[in-house]
C-alpha atoms as a PDB file:
ATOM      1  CA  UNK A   1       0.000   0.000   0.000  1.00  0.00           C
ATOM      2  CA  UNK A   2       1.306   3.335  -1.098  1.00  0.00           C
ATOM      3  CA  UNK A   3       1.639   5.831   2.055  1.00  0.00           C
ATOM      4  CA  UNK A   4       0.242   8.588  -0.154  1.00  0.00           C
ATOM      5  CA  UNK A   5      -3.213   7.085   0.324  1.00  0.00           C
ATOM      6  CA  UNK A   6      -3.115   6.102   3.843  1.00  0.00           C
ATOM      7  CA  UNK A   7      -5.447   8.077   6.040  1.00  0.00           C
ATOM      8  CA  UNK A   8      -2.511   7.894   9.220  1.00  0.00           C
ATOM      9  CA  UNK A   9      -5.454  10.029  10.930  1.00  0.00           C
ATOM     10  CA  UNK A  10      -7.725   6.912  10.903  1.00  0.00           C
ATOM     11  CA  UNK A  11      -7.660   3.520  11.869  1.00  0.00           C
ATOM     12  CA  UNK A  12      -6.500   1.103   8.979  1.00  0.00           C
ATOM     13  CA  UNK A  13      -7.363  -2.569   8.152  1.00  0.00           C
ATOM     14  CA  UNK A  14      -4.514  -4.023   7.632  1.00  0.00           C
ATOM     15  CA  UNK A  15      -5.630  -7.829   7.260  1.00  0.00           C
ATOM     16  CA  UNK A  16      -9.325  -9.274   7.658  1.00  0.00           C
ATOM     17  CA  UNK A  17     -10.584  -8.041  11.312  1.00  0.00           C
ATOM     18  CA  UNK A  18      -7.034  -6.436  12.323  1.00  0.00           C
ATOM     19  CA  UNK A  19      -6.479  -2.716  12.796  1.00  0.00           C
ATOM     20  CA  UNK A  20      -3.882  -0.423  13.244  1.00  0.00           C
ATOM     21  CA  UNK A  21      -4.850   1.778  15.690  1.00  0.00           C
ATOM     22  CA  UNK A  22      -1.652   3.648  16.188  1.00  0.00           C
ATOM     23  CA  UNK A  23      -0.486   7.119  15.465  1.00  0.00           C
ATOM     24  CA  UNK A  24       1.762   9.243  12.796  1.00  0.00           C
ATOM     25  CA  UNK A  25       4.633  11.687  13.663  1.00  0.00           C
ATOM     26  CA  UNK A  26       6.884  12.585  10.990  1.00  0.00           C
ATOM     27  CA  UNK A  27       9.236  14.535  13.447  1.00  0.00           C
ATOM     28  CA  UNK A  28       9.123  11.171  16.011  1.00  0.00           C
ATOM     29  CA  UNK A  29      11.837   8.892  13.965  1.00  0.00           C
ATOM     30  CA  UNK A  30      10.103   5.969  16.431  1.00  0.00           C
ATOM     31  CA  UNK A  31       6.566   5.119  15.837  1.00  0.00           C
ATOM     32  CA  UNK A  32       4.414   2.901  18.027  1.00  0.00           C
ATOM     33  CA  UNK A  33       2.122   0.549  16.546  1.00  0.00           C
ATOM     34  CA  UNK A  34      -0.843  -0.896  18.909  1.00  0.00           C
ATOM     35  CA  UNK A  35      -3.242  -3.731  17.157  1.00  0.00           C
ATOM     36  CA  UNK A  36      -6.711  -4.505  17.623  1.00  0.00           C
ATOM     37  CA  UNK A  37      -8.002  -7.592  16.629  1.00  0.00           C
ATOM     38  CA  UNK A  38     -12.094  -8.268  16.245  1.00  0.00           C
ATOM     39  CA  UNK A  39     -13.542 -11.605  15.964  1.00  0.00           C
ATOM     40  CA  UNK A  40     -17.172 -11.516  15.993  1.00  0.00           C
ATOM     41  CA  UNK A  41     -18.260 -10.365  19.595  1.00  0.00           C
ATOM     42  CA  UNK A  42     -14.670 -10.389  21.437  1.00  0.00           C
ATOM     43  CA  UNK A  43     -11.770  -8.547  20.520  1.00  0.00           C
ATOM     44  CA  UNK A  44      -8.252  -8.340  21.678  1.00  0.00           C
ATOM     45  CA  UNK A  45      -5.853  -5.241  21.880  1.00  0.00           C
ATOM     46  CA  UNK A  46      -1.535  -5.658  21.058  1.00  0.00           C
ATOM     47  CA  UNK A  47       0.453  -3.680  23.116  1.00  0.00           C
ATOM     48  CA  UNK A  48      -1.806  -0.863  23.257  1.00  0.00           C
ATOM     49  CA  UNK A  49       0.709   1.937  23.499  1.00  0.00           C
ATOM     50  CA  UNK A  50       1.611   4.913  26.479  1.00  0.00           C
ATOM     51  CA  UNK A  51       0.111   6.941  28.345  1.00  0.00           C
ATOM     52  CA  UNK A  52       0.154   9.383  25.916  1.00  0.00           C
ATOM     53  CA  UNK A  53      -1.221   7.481  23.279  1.00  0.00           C
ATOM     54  CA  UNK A  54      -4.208   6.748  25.383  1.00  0.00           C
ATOM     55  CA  UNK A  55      -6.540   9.173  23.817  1.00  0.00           C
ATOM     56  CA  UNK A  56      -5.455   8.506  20.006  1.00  0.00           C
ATOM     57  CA  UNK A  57      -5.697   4.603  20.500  1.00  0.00           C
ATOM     58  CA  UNK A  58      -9.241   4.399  21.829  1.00  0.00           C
ATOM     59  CA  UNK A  59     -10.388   7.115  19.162  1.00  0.00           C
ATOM     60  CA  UNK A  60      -9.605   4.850  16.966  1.00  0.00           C
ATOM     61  CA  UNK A  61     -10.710   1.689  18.201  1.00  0.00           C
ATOM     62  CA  UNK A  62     -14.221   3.384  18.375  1.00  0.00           C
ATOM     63  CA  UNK A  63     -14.118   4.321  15.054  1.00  0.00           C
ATOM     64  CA  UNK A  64     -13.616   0.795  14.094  1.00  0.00           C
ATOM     65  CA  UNK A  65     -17.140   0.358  15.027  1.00  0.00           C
ATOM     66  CA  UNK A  66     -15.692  -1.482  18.163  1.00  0.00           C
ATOM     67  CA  UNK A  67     -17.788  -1.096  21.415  1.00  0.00           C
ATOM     68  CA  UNK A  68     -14.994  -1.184  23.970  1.00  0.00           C
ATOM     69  CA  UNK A  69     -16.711  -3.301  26.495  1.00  0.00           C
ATOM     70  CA  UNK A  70     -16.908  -5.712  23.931  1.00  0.00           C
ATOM     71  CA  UNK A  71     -12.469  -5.906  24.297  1.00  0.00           C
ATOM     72  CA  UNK A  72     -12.104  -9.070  26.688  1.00  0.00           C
ATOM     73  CA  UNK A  73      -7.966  -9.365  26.625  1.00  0.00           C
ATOM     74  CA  UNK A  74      -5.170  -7.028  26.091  1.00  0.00           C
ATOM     75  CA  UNK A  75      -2.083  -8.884  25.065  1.00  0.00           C
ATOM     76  CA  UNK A  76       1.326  -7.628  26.248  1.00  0.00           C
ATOM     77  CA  UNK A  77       4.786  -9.005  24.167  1.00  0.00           C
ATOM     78  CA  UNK A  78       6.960  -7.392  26.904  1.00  0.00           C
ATOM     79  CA  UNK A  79       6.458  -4.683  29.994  1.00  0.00           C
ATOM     80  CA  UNK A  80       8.104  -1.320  27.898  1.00  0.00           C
ATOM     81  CA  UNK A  81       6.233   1.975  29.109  1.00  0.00           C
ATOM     82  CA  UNK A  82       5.840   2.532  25.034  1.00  0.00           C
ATOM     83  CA  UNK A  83       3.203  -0.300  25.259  1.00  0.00           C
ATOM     84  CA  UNK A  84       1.772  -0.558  28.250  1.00  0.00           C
ATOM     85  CA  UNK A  85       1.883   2.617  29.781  1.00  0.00           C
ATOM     86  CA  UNK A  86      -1.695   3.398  29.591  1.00  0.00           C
ATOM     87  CA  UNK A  87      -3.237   0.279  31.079  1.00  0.00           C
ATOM     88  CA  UNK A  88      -5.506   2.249  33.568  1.00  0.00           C
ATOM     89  CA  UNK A  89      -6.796   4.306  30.787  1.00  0.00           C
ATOM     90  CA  UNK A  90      -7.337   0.829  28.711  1.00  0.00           C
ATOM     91  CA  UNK A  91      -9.100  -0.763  32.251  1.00  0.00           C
ATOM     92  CA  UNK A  92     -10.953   2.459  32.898  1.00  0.00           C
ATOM     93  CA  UNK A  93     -12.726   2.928  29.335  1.00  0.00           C
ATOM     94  CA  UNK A  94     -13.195  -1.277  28.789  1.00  0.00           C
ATOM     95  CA  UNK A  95     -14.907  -0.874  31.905  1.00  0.00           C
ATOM     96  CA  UNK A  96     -15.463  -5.045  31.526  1.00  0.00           C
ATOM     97  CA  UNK A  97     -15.262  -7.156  34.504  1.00  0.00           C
ATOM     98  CA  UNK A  98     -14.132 -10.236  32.535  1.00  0.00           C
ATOM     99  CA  UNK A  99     -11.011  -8.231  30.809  1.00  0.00           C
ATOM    100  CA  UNK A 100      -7.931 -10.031  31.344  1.00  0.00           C
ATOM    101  CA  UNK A 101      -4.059  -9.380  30.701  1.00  0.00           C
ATOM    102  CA  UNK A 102      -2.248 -12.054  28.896  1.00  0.00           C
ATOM    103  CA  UNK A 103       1.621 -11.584  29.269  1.00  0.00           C
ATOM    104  CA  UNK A 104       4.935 -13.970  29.833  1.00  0.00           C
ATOM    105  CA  UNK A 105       5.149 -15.103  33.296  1.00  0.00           C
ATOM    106  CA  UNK A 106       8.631 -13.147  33.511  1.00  0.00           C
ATOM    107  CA  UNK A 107       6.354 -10.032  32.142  1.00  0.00           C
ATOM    108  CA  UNK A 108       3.634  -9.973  34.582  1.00  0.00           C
ATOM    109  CA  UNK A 109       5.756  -9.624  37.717  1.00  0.00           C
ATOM    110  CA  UNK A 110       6.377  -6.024  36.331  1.00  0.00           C
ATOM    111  CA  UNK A 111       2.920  -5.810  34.474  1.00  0.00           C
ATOM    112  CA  UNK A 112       1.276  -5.765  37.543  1.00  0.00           C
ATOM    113  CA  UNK A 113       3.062  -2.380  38.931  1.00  0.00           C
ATOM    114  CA  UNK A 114       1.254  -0.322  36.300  1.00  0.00           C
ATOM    115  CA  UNK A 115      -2.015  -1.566  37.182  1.00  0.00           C
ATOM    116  CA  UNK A 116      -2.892  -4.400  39.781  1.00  0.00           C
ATOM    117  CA  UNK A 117      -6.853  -4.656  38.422  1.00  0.00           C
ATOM    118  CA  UNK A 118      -6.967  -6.841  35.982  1.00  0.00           C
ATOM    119  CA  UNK A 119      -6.130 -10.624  36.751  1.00  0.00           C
ATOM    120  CA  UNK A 120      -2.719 -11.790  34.748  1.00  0.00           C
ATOM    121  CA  UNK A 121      -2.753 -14.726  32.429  1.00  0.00           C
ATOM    122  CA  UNK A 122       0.623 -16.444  31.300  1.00  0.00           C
ATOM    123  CA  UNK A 123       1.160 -17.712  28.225  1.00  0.00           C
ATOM    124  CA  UNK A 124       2.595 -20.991  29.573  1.00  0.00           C
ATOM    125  CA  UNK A 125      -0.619 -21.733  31.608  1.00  0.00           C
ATOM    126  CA  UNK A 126      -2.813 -21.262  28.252  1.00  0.00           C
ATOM    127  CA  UNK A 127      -0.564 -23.519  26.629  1.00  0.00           C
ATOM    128  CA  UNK A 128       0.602 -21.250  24.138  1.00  0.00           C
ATOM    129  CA  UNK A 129      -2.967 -20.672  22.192  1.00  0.00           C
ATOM    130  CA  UNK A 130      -6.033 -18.106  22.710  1.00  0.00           C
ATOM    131  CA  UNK A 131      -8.897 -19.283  21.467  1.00  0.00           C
ATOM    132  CA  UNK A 132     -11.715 -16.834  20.165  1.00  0.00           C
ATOM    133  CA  UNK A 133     -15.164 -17.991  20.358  1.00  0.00           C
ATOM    134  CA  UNK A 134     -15.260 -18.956  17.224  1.00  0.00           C
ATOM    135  CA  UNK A 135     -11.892 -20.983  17.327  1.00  0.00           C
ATOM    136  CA  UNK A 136      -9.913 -18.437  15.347  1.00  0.00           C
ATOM    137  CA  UNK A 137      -6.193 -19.301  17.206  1.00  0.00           C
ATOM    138  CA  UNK A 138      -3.510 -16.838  18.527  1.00  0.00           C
ATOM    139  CA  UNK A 139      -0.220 -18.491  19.035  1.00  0.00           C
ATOM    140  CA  UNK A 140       2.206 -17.463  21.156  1.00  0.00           C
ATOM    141  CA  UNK A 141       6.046 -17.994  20.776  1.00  0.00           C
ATOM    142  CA  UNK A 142       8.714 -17.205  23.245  1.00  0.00           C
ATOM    143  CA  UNK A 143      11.822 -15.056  22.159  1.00  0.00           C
ATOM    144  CA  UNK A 144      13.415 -14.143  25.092  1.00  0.00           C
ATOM    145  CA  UNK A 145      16.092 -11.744  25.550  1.00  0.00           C
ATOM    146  CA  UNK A 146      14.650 -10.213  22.569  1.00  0.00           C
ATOM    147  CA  UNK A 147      14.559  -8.104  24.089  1.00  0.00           C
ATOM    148  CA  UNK A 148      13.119  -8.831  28.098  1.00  0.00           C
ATOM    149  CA  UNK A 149      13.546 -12.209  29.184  1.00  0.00           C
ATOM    150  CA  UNK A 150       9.731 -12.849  28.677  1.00  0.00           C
ATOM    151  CA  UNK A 151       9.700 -11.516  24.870  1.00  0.00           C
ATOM    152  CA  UNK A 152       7.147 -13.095  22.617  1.00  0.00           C
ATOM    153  CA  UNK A 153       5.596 -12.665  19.236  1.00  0.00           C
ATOM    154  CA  UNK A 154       1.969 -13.551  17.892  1.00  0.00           C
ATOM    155  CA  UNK A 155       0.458 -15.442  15.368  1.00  0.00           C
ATOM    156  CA  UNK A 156      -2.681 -14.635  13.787  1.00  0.00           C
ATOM    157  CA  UNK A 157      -3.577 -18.312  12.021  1.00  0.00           C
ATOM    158  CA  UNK A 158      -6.711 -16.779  10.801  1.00  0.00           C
ATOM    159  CA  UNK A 159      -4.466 -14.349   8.729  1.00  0.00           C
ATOM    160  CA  UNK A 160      -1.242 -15.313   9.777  1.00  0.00           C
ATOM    161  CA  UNK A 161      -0.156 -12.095  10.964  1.00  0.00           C
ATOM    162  CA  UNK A 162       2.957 -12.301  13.027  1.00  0.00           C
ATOM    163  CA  UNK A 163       3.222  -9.297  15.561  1.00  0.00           C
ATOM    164  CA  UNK A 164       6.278  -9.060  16.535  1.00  0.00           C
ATOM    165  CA  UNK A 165       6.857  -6.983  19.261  1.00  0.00           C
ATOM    166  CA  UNK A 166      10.093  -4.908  19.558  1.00  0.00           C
ATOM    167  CA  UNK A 167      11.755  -7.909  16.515  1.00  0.00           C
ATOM    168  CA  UNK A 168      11.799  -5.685  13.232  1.00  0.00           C
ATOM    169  CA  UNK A 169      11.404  -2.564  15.036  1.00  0.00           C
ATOM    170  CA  UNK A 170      13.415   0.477  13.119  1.00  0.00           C
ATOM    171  CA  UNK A 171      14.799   4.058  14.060  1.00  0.00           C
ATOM    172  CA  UNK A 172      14.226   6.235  11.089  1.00  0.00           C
ATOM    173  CA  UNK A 173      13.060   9.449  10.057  1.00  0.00           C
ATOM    174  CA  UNK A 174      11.768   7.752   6.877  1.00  0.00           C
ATOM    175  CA  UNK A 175       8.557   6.244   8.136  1.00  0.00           C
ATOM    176  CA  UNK A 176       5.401   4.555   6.062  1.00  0.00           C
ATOM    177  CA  UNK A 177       3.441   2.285   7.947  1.00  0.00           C
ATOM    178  CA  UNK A 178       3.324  -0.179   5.183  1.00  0.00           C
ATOM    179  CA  UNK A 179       7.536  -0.658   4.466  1.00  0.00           C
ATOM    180  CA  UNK A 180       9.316   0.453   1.691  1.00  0.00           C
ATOM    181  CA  UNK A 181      11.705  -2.261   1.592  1.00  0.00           C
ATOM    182  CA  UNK A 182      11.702  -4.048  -2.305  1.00  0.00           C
ATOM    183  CA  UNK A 183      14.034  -5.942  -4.585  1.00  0.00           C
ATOM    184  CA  UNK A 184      16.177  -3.139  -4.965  1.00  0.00           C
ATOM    185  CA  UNK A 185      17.196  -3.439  -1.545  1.00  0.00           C
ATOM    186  CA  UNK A 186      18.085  -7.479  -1.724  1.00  0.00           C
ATOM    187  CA  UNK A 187      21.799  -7.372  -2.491  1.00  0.00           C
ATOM    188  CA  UNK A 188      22.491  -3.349  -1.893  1.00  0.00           C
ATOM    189  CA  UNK A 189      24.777  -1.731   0.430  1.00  0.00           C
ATOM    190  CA  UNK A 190      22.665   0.106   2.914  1.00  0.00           C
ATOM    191  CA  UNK A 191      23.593   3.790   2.560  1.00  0.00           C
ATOM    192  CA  UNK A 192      22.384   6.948   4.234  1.00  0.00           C
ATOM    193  CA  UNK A 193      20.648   8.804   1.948  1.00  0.00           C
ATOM    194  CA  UNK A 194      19.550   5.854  -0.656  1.00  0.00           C
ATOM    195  CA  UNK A 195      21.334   6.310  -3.825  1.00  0.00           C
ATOM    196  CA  UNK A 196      17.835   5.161  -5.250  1.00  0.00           C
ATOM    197  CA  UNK A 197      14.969   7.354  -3.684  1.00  0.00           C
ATOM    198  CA  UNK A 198      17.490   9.962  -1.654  1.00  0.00           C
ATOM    199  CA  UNK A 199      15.447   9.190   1.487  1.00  0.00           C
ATOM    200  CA  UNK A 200      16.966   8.024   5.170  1.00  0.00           C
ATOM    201  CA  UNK A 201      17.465   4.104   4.592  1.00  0.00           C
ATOM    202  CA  UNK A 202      14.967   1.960   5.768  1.00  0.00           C
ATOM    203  CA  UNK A 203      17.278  -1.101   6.287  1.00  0.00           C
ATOM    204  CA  UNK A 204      19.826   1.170   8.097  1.00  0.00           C
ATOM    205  CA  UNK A 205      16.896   1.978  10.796  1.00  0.00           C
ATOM    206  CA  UNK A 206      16.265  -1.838  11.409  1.00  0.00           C
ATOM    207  CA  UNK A 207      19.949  -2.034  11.657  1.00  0.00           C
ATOM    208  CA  UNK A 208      20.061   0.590  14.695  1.00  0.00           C
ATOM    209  CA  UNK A 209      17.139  -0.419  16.479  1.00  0.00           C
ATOM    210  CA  UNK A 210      18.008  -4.314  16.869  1.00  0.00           C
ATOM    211  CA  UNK A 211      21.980  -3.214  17.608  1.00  0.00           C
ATOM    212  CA  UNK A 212      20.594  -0.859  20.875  1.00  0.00           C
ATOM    213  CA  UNK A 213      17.646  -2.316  21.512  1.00  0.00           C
ATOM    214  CA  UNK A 214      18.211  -6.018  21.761  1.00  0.00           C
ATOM    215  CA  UNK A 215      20.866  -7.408  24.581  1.00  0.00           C
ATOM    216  CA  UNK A 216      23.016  -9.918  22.040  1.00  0.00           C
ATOM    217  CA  UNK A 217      23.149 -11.070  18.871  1.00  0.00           C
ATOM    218  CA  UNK A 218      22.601 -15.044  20.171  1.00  0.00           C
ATOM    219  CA  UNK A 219      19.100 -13.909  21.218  1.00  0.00           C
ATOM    220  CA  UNK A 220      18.054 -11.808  18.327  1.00  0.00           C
ATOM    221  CA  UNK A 221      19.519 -14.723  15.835  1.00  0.00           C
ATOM    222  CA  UNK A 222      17.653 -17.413  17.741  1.00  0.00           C
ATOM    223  CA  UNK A 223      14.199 -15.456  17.467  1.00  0.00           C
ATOM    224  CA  UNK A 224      15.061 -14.838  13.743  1.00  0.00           C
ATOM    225  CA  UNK A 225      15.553 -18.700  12.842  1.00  0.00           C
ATOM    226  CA  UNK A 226      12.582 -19.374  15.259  1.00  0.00           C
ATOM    227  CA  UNK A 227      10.279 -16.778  13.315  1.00  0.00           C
ATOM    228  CA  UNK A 228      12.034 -17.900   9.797  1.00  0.00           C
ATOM    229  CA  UNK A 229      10.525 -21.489   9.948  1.00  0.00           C
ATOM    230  CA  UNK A 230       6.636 -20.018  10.909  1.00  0.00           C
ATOM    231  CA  UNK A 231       3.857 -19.546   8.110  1.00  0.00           C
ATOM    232  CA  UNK A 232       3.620 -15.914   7.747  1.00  0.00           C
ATOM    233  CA  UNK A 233       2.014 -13.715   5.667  1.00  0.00           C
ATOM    234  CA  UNK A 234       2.820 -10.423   7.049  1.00  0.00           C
ATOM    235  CA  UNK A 235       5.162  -8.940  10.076  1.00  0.00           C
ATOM    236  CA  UNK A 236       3.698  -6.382  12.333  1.00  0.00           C
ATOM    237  CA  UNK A 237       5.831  -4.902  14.474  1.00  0.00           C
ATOM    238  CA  UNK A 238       5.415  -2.655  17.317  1.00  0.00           C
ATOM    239  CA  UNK A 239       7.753   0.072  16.031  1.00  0.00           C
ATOM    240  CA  UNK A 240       8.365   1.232  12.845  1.00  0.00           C
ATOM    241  CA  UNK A 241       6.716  -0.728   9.240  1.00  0.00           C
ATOM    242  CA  UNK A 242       4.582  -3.306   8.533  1.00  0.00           C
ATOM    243  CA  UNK A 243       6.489  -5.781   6.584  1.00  0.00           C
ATOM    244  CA  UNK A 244       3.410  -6.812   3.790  1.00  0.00           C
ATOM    245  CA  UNK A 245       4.998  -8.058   1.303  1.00  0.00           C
ATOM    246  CA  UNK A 246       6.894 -11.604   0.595  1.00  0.00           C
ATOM    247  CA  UNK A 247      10.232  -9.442  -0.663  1.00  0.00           C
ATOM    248  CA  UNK A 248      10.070  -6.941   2.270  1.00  0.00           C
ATOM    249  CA  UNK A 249       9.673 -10.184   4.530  1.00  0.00           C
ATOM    250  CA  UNK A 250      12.747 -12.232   3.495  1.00  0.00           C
ATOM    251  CA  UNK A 251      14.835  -8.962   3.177  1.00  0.00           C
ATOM    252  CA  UNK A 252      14.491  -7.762   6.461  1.00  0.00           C
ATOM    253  CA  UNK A 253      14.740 -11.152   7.826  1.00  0.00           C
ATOM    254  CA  UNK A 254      17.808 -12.191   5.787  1.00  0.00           C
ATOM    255  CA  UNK A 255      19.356  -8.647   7.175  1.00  0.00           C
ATOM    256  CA  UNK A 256      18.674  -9.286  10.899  1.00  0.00           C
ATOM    257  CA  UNK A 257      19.503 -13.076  10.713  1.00  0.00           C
ATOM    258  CA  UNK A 258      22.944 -12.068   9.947  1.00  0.00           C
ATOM    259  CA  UNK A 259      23.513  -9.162  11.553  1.00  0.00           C
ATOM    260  CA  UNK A 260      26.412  -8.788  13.935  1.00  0.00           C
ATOM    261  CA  UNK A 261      27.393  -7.057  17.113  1.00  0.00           C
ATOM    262  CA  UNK A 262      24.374  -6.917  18.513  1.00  0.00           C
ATOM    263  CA  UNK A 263      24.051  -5.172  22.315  1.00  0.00           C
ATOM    264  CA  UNK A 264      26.887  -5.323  24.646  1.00  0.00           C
ATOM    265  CA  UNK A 265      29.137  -5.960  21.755  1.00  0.00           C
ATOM    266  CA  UNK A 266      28.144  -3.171  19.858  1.00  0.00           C
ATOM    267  CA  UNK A 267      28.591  -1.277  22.910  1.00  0.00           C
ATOM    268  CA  UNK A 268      31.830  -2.499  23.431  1.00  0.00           C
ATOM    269  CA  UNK A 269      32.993  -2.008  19.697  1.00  0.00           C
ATOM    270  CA  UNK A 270      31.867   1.356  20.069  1.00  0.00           C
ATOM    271  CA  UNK A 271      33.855   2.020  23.088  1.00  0.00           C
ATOM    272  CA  UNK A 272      37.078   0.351  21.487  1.00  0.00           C
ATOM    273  CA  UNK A 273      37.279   2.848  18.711  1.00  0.00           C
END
């Protein structure tokens, strides 16, 4: 989808029953992407964003037609402020006394300092799997240390949306919510302006973000392989673009799953220079 005719104002559909519901700032270089899925009479909210989102994210999910009663779980891939800063807002408007947080184990010891009102579910005691009412599946997968020790990403197998969490996140002043990323970036050298459009390199701003963001390159190159083998149609992430195409897919996942000093050793290259 071309971001020339992408309403960033309004939610946007970005697979059958999932929504963006997250916000544009061309001045932010770091964008934060909250997803609501809707399946029939329940619905589900992805790392709904900060405090400071509040306001923009539940426009939105209104808009969608979405009665927010009607949002039984809110799903959290690690404990970041960025996502889940505004949980009293999200408990205070849902206003449902069956809403439930589904986190890691490892998450919800910290989950539970922003707000102790709704009860925490771990992903280990569902056995990995939400089921909808109408059996539509959400898998969980475990990728820790990518970056918290109770990291995971989510599968869609309705759509088979991955979201992804902090994994494909970027850094860039360059921003589209669907990615640029196409063949002309499969055997480039990243450069900074693109010799091709002139614009801050999209690759370059993955590059970044997994290098300060995640804690080692063992841990980000075991949640690559682990997310390489899974049947995926799209990659949502919670920062940066959607990945909705096959070539923006393997390129970004062929550039992470070789990518090299990764967290303390790019902090430690750094300091040798």
């Amino acid at each position: 989808m071309d971001k020339r005719v992408v309403d960033y104002s309004e939610y946007v559909e970005i697979a059958d029953g999932v929504y963006w519901v997250g916000f544009s700032d061309d001045q932010a270089g770091f964008h934060c992407n909250p997803y609501l899925i809707v399946d029939g009479d329940d619905a589900v909210l992805i790392d709904g964003g900060s405090r400071n989102d509040f306001s923009t994210v539940m426009l939105k999910i209104m808009r969608t037609g979405t009665d927010p009663h009607k949002i039984s779980k809110l799903i959290y891939q690690h404990y970041d402020p960025d996502l889940c800063g505004n949980i009293p807002h999200m408990e205070a408007a849902i206003d449902n006394k069956e809403l439930k947080i589904i986190s890691h184990r490892e998450n919800n010891v910290f989950i539970e300092y922003y707000s102790p009102r709704a009860p925490k579910i771990c992903i280990e005691d569902l056995g990995f799997v939400y089921d909808f009412p109408s059996g539509r599946q959400l898998k969980f997968f475990p990728t820790p240390y990518s970056h918290s020790a109770g990291s995971f990403v989510t599968l869609d197998t309705k759509t088979k949306t991955l979201f992804s969490s902090d994994i494909f996140g970027s850094y860039d002043m360059n921003w589209s919510l669907f990615s640029e990323i196409d063949e002309k970036c499969a055997k480039c050298v990243p450069k900074n302006p693109c010799l091709i459009t002139k614009k801050p390199c999209q690759i370059i701003g993955v590059w970044d973000f997994h290098k300060r963001i995640m804690p080692s390159t063992i841990a980000l190159h075991y949640a690559i392989s682990l997310i390489e083998d899974l049947n995926i149609s799209m990659i949502a992430p919670q920062h940066g673009s959607i990945y909705n195409t096959a070539v923006a897919r393997k390129v970004v996942i062929d550039r992470l799953k070789y990518l090299e000093n990764v967290g303390i050793e790019h902090f430690l290259a750094e300091r040798s220079k």
